[in-house]
Protein backbone atom coordinates (compact mmCIF):
# COMPACT_ATOMS: atom_id res chain seq x y z
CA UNK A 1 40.56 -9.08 6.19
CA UNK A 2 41.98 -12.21 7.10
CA UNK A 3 43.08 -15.64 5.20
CA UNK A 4 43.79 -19.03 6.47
CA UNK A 5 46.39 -20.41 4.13
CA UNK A 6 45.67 -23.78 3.70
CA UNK A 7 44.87 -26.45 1.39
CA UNK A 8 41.70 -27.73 0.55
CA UNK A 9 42.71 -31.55 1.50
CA UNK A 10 43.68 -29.86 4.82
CA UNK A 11 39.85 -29.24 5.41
CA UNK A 12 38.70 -31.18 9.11
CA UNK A 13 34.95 -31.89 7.05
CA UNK A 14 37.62 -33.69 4.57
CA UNK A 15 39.76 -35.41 6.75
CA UNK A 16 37.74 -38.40 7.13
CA UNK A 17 38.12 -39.22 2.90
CA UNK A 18 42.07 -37.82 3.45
CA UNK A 19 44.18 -38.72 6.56
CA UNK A 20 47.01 -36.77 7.25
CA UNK A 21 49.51 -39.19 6.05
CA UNK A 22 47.54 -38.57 2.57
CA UNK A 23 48.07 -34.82 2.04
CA UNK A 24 50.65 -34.82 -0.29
CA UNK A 25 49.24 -37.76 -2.33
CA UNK A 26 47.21 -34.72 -3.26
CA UNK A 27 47.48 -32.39 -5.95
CA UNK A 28 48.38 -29.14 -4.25
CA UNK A 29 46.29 -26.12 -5.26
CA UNK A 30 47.38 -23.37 -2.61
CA UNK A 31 50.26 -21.48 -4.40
CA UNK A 32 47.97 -20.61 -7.15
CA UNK A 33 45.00 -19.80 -5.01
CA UNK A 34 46.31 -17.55 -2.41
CA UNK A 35 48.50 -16.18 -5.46
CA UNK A 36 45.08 -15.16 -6.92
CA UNK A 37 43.90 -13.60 -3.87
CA UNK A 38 47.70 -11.70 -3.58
CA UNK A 39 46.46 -10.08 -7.08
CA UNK A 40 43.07 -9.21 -6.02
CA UNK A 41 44.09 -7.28 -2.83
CA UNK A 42 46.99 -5.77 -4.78
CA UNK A 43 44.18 -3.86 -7.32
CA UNK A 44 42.41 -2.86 -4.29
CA UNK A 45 45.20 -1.55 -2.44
CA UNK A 46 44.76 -3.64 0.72
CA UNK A 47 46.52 -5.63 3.15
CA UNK A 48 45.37 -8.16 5.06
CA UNK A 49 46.28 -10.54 7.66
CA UNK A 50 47.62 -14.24 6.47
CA UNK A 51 46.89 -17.10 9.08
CA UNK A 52 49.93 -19.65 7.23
CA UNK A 53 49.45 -23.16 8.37
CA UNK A 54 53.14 -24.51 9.28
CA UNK A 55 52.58 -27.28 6.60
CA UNK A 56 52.10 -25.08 3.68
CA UNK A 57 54.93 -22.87 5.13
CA UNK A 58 57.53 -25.66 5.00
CA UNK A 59 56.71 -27.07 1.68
CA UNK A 60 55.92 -23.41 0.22
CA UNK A 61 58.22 -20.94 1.83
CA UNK A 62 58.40 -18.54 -1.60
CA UNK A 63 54.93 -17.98 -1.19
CA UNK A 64 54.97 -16.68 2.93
CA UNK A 65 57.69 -14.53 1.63
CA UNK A 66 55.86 -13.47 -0.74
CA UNK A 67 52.77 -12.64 1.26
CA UNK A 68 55.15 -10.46 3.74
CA UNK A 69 56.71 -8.76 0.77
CA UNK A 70 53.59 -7.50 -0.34
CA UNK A 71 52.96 -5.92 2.64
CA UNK A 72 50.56 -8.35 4.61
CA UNK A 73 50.92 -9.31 8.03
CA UNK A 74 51.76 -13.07 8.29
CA UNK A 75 50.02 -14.56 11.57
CA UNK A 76 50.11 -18.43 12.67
CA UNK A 77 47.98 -20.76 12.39
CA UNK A 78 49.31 -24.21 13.86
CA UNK A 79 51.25 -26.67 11.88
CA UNK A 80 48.79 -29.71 11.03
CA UNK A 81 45.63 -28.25 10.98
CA UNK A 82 44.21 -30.48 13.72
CA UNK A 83 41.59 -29.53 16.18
CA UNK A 84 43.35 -28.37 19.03
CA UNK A 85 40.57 -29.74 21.55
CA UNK A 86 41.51 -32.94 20.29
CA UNK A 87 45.12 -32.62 20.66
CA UNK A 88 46.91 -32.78 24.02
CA UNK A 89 48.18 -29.90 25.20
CA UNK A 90 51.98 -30.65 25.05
CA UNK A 91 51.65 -31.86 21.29
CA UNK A 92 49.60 -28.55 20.84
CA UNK A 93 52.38 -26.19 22.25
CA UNK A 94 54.83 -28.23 19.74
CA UNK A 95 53.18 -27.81 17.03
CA UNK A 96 52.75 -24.11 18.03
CA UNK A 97 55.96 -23.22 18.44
CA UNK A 98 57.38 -25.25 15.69
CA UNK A 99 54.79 -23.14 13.15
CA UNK A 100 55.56 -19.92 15.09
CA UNK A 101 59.85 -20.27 14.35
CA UNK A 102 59.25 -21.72 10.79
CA UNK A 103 56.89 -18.47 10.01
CA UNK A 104 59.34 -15.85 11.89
CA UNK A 105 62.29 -17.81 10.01
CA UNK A 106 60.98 -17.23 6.76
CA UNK A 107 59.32 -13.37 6.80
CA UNK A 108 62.12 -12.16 9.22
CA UNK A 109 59.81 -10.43 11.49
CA UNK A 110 57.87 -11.27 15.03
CA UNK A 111 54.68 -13.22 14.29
CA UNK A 112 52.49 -12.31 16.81
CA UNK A 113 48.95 -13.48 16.08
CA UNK A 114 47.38 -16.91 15.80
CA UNK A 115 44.18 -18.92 15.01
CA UNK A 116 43.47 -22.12 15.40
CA UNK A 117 42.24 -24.90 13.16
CA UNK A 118 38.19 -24.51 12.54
CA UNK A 119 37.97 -22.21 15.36
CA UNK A 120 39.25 -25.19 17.64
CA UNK A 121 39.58 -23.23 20.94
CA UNK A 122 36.42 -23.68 22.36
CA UNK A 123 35.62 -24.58 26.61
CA UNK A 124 37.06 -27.84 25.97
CA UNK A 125 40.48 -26.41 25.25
CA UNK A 126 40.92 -23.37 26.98
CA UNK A 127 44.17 -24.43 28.52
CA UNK A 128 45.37 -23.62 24.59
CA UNK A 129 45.29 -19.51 25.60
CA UNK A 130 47.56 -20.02 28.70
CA UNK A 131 50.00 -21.74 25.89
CA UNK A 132 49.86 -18.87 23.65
CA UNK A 133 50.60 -16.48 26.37
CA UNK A 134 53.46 -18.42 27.45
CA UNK A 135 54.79 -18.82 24.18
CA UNK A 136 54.54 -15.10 23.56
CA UNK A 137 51.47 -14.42 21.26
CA UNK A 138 50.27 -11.03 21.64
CA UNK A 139 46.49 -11.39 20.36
CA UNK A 140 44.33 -14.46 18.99
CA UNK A 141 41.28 -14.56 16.99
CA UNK A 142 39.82 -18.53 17.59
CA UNK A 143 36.64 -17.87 19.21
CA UNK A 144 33.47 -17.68 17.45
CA UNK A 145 30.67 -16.48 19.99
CA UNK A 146 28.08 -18.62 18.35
CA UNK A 147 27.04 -22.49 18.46
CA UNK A 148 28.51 -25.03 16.06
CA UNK A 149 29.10 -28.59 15.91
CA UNK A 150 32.79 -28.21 15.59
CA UNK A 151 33.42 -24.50 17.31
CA UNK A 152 32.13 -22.13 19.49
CA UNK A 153 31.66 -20.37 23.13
CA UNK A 154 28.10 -18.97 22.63
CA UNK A 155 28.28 -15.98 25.39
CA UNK A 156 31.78 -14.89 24.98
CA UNK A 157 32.21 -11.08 23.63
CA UNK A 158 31.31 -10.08 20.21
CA UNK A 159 33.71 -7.39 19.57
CA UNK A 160 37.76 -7.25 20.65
CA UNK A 161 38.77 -7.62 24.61
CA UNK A 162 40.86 -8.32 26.68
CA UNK A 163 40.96 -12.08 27.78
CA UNK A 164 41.95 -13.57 31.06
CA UNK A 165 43.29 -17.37 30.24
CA UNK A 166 42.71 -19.82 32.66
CA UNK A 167 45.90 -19.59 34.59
CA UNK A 168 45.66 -15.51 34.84
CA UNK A 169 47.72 -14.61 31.56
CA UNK A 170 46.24 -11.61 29.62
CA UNK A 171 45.76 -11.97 26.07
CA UNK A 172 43.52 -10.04 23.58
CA UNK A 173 41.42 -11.49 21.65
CA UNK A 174 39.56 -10.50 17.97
CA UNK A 175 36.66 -12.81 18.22
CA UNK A 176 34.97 -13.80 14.59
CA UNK A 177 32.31 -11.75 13.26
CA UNK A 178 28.47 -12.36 14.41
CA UNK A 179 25.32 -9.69 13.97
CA UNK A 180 22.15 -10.03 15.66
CA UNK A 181 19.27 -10.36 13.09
CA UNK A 182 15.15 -11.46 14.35
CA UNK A 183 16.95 -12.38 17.63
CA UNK A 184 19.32 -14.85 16.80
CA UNK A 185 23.02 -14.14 16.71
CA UNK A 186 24.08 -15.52 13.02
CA UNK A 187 27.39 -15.99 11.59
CA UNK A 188 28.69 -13.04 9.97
CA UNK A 189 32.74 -13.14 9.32
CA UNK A 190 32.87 -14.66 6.18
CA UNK A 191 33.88 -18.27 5.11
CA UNK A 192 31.23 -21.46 4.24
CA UNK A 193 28.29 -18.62 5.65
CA UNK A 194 30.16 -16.02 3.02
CA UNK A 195 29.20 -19.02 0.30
CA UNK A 196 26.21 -19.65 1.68
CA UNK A 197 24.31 -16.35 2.21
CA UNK A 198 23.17 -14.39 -0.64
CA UNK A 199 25.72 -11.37 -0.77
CA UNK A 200 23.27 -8.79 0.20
CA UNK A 201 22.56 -10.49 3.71
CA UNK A 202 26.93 -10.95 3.93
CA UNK A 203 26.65 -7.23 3.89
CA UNK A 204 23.87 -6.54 5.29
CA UNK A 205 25.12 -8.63 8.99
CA UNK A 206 28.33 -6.98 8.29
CA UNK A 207 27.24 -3.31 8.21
CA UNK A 208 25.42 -4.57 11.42
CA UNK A 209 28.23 -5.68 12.93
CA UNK A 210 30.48 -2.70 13.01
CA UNK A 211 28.10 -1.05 14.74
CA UNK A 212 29.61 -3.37 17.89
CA UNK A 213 33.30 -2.80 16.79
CA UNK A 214 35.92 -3.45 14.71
CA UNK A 215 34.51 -7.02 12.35
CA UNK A 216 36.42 -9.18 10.98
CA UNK A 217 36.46 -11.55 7.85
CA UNK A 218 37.66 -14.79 6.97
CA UNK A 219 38.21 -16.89 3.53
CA UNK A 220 40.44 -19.36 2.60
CA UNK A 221 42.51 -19.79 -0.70
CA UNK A 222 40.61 -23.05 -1.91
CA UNK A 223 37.24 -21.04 -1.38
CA UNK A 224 37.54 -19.26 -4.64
CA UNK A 225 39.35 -22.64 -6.39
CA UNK A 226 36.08 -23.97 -8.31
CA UNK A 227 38.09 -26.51 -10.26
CA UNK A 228 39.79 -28.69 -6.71
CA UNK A 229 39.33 -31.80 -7.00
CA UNK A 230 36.19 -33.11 -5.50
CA UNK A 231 35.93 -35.59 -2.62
CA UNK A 232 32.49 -37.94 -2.61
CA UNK A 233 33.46 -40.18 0.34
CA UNK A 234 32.08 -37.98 2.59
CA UNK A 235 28.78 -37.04 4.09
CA UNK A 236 26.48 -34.40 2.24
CA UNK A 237 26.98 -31.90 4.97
CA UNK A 238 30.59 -31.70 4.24
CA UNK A 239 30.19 -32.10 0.84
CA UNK A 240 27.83 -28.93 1.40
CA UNK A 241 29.57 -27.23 3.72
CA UNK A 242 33.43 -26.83 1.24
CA UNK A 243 31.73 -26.95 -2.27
CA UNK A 244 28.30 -24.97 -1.99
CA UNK A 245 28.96 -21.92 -4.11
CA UNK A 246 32.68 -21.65 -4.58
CA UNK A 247 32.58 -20.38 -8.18
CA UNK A 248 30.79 -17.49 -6.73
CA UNK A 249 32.63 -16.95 -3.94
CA UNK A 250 35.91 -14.45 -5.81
CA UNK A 251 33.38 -12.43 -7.33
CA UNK A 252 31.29 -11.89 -4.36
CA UNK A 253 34.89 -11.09 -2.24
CA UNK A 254 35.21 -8.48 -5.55
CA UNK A 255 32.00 -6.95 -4.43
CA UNK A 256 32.89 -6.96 -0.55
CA UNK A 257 36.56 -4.90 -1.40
CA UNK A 258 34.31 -2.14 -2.92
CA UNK A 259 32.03 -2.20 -0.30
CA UNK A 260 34.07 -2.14 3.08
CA UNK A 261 37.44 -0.60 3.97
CA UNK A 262 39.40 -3.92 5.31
CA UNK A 263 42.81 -3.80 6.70
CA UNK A 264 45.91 -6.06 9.22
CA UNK A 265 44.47 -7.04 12.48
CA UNK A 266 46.63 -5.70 14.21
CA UNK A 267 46.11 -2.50 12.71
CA UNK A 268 42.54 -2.85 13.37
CA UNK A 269 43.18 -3.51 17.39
CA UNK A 270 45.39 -0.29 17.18
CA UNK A 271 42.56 1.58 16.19
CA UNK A 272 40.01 -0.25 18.18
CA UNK A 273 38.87 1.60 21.05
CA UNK A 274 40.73 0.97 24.44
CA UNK A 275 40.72 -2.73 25.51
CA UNK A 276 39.74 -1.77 29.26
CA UNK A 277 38.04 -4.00 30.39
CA UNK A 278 39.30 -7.88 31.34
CA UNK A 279 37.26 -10.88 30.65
CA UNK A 280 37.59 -14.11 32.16
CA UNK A 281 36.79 -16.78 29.53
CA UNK A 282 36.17 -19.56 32.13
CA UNK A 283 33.00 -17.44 33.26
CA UNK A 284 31.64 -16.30 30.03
């Protein structure tokens, strides 16, 4: 179980309506969102994995304490929430290792996961795994095996493995969820396609899923925030894609906790079978 800990103006199909320099013109609903979701995993007796953007972190460092005192791992994920393949590479390992010393600062602990912004690391920015190895990341989970607009390397692995960066580092990586279903290879870790599917295909592609390892899911705190403000300056797909179904989305993630046994990525990787075999992104 994993959250990126962000807030809802941080969204990229936002960002056109609210520039960066805009975010805190914003009301911010985070605190109270991923508070919400602290409760809800508390009743189920769960811990999960929090992905804390750096900007949230700095402006709301009670609530990453918070989330480590409770037991939760507390993984990285950037600073400004921009698409790394967009960013250059030096202001990427910046931003990296600025959210990476903020995050260990605050939970007093190594902080040794990360995932990018929308799934950012695609074959455009592959260079961004060589940076993570360098700076010391032990495992990321930014690569979504399926094809998107934004994200996405289509034939990389579906389940855990050990990834060769570009320059020969070793890193393992906890790709996002897909199933296969009528031959196509659909989304299946959670997120906008959580909103979107009707619950019993969510679980249905899930159950599927674990048949090819360890699965993973992904929400976000403003997901299950029905009362956000909303944003009409932007097209109807993004419009689509953040509001469709949000009011159901917390008790459909009710449904999911009874349904599945969810736990820390990295505890999930330690009980994943053995991570033998190497693969070389650039050849996937």
């Amino acid at each position: 179980m994993t959250v990126d800990v962000e807030d809802y103006y941080h969204v990229s199909a936002l960002a056109p309506a609210i520039p960066r320099e805009d975010w805190s013109l914003w009301p911010s609903r985070v605190e109270h969102s991923t508070q919400r979701l602290l409760e809800l995993f508390a009743r189920h007796d769960l811990r999960a994995t929090f992905f804390v953007l750096g900007w949230v972190a700095d402006r709301y460092p009670a609530l990453v304490r918070d989330i480590a005192a409770q037991g939760h791992e507390v993984a990285s994920h950037g600073y400004s929430h921009q698409l790394v393949y967009r960013q250059t590479p030096e202001v990427f390992r910046q931003e990296t290792e600025r959210s990476r010393k903020l995050l260990e600062d605050l939970v007093q602990q190594p902080v040794v996961g990360y995932r990018a912004a929308s799934y950012s690391i695609t074959r455009a920015s592959l260079w961004a795994l060589d940076i993570l190895a360098e700076l010391g990341f032990e495992w990321d989970s930014s690569i979504f095996p399926v094809h998107h607009d934004r994200y996405g390397i289509p034939r990389s692995p579906v389940a855990p493995y050990r990834l060769r960066t570009p320059s020969g580092a070793l890193l393992t990586e906890f790709p996002l969820t897909t199933a296969p279903l009528l031959g196509q290879r659909l989304p299946a870790a959670g997120g906008g396609y959580f909103r979107l599917y009707p619950y019993w295909l969510s679980r249905a592609l899930l159950r599927r899923a674990a048949r090819q390892g360890p699965a993973i899911f992904y929400l976000h705190p403003w997901e299950i925030d029905p009362d956000q403000p909303r944003v009409k300056t932007v097209s109807w797909l993004s419009r689509f894609r953040h509001y469709n179904n949000l009011e159901r989305c917390e008790p459909r993630l009710e449904r999911l906790l009874k349904d599945f046994p969810f736990g820390t990525v990295t505890a999930a990787l330690a009980a994943a079978p053995t991570l033998s075999s190497t693969v070389d992104i650039q050849a996937v």
